[in-house]
N, C-alpha and C. Protein backbone atom coordinates (compact mmCIF):
# COMPACT_ATOMS: atom_id res chain seq x y z
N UNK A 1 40.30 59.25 103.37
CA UNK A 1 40.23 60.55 102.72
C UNK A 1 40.36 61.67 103.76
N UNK A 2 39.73 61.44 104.48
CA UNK A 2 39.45 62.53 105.79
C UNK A 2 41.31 62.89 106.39
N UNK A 3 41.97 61.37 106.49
CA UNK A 3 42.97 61.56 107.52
C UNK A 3 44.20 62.54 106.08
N UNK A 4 43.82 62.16 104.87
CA UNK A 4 44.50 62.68 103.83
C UNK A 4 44.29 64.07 103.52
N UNK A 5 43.34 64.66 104.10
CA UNK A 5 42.95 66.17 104.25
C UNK A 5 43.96 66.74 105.74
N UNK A 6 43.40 65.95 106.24
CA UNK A 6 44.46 66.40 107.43
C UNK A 6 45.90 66.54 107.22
N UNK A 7 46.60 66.00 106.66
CA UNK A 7 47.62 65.64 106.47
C UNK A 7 48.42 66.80 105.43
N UNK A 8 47.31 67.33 104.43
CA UNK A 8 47.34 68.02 103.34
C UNK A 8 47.24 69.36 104.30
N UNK A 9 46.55 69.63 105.77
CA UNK A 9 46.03 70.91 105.76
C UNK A 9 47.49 71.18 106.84
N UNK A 10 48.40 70.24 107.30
CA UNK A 10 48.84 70.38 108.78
C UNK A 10 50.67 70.24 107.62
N UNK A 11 50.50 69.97 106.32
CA UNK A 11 51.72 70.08 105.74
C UNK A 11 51.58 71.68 105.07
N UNK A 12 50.25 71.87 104.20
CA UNK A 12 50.12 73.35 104.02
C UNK A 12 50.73 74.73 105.02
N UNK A 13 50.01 74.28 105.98
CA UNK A 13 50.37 75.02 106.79
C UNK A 13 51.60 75.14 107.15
N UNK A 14 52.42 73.85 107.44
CA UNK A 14 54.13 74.01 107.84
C UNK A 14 54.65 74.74 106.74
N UNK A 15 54.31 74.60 105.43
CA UNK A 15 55.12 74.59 104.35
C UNK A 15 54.82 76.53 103.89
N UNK A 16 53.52 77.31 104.66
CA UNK A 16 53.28 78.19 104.62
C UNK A 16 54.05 78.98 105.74
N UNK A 17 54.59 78.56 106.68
CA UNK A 17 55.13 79.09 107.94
C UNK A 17 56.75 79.06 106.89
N UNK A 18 57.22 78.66 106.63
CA UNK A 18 58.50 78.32 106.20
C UNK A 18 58.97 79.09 104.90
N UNK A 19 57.60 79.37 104.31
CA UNK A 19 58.07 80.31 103.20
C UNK A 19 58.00 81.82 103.17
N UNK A 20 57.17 81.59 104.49
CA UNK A 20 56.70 83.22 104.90
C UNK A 20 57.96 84.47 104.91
N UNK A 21 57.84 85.17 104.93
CA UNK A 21 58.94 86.54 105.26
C UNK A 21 59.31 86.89 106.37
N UNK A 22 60.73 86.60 106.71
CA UNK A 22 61.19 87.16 108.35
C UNK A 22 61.21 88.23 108.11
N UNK A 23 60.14 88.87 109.26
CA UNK A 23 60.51 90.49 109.68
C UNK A 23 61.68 90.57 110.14
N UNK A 24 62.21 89.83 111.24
CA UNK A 24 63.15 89.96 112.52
C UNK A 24 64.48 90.18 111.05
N UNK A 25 64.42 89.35 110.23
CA UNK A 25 65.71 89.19 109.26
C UNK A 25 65.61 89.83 108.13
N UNK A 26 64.46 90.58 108.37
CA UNK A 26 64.14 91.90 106.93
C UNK A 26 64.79 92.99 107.71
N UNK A 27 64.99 93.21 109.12
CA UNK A 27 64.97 94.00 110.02
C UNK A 27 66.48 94.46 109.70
N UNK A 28 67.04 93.13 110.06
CA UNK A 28 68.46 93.14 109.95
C UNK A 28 69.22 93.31 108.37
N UNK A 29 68.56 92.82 108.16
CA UNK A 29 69.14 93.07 106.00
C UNK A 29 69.29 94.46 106.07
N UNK A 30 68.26 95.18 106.39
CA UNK A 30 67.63 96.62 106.07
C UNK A 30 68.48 97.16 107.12
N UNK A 31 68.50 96.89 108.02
CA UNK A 31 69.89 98.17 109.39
C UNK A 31 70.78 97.95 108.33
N UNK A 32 71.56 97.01 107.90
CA UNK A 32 72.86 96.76 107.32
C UNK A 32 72.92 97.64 106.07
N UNK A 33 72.22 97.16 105.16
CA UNK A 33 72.01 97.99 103.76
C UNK A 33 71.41 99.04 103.17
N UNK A 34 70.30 99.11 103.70
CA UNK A 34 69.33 100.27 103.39
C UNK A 34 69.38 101.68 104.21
N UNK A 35 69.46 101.20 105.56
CA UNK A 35 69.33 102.23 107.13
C UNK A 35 70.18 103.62 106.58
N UNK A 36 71.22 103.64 106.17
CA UNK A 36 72.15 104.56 106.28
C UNK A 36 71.46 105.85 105.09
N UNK A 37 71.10 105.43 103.97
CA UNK A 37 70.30 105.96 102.58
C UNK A 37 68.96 106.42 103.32
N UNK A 38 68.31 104.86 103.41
CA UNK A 38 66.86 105.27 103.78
C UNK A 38 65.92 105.23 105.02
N UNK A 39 67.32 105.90 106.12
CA UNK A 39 66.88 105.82 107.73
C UNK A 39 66.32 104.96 108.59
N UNK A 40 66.46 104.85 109.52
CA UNK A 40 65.66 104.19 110.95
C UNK A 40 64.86 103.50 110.47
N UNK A 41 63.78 104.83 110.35
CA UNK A 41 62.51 104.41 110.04
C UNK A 41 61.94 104.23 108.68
N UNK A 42 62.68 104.63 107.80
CA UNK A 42 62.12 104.74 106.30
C UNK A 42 62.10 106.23 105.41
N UNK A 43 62.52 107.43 106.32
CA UNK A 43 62.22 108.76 106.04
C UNK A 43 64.01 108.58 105.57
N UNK A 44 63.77 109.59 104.24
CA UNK A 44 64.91 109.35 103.48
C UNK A 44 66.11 110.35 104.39
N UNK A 45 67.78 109.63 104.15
CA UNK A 45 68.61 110.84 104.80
C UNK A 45 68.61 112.19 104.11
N UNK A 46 68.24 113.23 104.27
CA UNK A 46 68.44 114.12 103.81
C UNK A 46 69.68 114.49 103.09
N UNK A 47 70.93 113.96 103.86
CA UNK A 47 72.21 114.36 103.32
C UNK A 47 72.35 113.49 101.95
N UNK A 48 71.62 112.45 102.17
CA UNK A 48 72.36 111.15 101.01
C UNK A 48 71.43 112.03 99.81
N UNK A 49 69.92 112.42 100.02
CA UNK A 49 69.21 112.68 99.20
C UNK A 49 70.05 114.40 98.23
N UNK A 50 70.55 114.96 99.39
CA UNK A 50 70.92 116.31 98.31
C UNK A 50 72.36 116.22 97.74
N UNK A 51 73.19 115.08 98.30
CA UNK A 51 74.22 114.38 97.93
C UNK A 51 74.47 114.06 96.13
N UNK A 52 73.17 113.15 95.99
CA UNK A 52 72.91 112.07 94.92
C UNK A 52 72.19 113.29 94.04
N UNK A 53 71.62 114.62 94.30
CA UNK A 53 70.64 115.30 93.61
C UNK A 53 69.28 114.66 93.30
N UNK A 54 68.61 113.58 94.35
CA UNK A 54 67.59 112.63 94.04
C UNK A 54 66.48 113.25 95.48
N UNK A 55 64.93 113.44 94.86
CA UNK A 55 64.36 113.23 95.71
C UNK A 55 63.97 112.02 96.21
N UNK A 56 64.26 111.51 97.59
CA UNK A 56 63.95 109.77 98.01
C UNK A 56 62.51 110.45 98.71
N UNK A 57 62.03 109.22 98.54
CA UNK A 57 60.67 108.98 99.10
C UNK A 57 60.61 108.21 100.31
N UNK A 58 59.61 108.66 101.19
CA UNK A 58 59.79 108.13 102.74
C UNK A 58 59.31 106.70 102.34
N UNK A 59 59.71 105.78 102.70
CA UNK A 59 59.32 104.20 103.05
C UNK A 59 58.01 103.74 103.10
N UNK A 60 57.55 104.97 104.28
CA UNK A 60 56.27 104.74 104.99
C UNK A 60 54.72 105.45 104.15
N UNK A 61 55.63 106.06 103.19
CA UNK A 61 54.42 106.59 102.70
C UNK A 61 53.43 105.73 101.58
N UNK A 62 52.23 106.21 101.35
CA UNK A 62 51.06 105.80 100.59
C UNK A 62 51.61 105.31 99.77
N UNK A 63 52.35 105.46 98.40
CA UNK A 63 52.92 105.17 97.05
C UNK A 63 53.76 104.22 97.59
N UNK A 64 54.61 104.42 98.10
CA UNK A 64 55.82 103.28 98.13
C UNK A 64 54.94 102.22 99.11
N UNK A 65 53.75 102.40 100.45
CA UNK A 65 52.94 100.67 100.90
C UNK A 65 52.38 100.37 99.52
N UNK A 66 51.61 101.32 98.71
CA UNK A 66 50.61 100.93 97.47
C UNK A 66 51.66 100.07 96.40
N UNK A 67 53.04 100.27 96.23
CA UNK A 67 53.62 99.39 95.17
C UNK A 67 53.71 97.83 95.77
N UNK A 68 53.74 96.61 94.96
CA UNK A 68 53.22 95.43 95.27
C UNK A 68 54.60 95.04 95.94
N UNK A 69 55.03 93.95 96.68
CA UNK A 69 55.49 92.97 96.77
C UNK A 69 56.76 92.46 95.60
N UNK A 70 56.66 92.02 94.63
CA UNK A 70 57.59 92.44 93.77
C UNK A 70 57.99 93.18 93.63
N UNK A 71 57.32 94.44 92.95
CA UNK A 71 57.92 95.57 92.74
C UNK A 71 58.79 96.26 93.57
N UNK A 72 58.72 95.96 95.18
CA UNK A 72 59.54 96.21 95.65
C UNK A 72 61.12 95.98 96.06
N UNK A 73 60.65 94.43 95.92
CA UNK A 73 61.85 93.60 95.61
C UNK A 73 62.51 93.91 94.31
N UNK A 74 61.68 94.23 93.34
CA UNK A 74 62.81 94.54 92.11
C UNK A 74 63.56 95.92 92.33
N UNK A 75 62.77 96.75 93.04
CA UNK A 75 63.93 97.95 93.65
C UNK A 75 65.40 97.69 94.23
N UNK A 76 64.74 96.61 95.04
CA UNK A 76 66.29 95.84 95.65
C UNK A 76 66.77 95.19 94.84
N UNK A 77 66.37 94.35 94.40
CA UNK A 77 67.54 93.71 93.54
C UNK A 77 67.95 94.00 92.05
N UNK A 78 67.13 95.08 92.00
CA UNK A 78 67.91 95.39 90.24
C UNK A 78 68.30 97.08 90.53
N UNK A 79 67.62 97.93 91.51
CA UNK A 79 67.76 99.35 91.58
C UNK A 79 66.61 100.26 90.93
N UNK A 80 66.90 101.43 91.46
CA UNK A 80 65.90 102.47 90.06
C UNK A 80 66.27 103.81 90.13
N UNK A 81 66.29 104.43 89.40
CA UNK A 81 67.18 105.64 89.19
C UNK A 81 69.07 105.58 89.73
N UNK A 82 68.80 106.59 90.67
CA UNK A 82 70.05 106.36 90.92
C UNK A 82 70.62 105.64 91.82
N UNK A 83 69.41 104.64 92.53
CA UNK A 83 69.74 103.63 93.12
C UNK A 83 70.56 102.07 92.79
N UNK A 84 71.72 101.69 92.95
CA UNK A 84 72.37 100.99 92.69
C UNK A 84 71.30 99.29 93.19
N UNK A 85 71.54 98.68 92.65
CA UNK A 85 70.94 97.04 93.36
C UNK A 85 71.53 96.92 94.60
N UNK A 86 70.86 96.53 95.41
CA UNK A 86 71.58 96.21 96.28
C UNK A 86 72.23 94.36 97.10
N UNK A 87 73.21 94.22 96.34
CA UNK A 87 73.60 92.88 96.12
C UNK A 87 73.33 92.29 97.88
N UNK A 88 73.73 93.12 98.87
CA UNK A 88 74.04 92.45 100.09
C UNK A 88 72.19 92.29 100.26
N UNK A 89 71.41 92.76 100.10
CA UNK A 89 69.89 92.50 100.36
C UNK A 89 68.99 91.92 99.56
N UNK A 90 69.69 91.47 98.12
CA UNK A 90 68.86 90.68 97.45
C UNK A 90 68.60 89.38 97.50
N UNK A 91 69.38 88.92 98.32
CA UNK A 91 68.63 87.40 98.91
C UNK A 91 67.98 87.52 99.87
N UNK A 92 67.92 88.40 100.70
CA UNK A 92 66.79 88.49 101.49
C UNK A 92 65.95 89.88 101.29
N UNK A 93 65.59 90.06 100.09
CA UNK A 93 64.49 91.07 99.56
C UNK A 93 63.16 90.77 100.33
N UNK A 94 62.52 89.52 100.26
CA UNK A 94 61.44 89.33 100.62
C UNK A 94 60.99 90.06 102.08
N UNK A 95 62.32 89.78 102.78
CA UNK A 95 62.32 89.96 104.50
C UNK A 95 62.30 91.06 104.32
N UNK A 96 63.23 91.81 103.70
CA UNK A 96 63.51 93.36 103.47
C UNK A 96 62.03 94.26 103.35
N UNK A 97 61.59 93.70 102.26
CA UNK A 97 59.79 93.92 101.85
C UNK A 97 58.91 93.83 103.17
N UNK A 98 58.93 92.89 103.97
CA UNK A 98 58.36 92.19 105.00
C UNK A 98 58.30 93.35 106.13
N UNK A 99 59.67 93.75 106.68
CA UNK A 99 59.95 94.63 107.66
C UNK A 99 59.20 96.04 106.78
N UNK A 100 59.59 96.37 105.82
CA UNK A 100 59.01 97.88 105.48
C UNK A 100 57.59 97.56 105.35
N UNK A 101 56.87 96.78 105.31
CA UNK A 101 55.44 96.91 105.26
C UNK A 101 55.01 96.94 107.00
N UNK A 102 55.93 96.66 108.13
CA UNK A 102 55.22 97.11 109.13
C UNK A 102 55.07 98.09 109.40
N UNK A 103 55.87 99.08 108.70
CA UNK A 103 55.12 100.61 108.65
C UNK A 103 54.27 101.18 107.97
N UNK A 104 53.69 100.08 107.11
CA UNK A 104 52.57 100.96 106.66
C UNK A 104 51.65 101.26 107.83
N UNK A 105 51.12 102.65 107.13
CA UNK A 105 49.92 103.40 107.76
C UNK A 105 48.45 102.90 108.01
């Protein structure tokens, strides 16, 4: 029983490392797709924002860390307002999610 706990805690664990969220490849999704709209760092482009007639919201702020995990991902992969889905980042939404939460505050 004992060695069957072990076994259970040392596969958990691999199987938790493996499903986890690449920052390094949220990093990169997000330069490619997002960066140009929603900057560097997360502070919206000004030009894209008076462009579109949309106020964007900084990345980094309170409301957008406070929305969950999904919800963010459904931004990416379905859109909201006048945000289109974004097909090239919806397989790696999670990572995408992953990297913008290292800026939370």
């Amino acid at each position: 029983m004992r060695t069957f706990l072990v076994i259970l805690g040392i596969t958990a664990a691999a199987a938790t490392t493996t499903w986890a969220a690449d920052v390094k490849a949220g990093q990169a999704a997000y330069d490619k797709s997002c960066k140009s709209c929603h900057g560097a760092d997360g502070t919206a482009n000004p030009a894209i924002a008076k462009m579109m007639k949309v106020e964007m919201r900084d990345l980094k702020s309170a409301d957008v860390q406070a929305m969950s995990d999904d919800d963010l991902k459904k931004v990416i992969t379905d859109g909201k307002g006048k945000m289109k889905p974004v097909a090239s980042a919806s397989g790696a939404a999670a990572d995408v999610v992953a990297y913008i939460r290292t800026w939370k505050k």
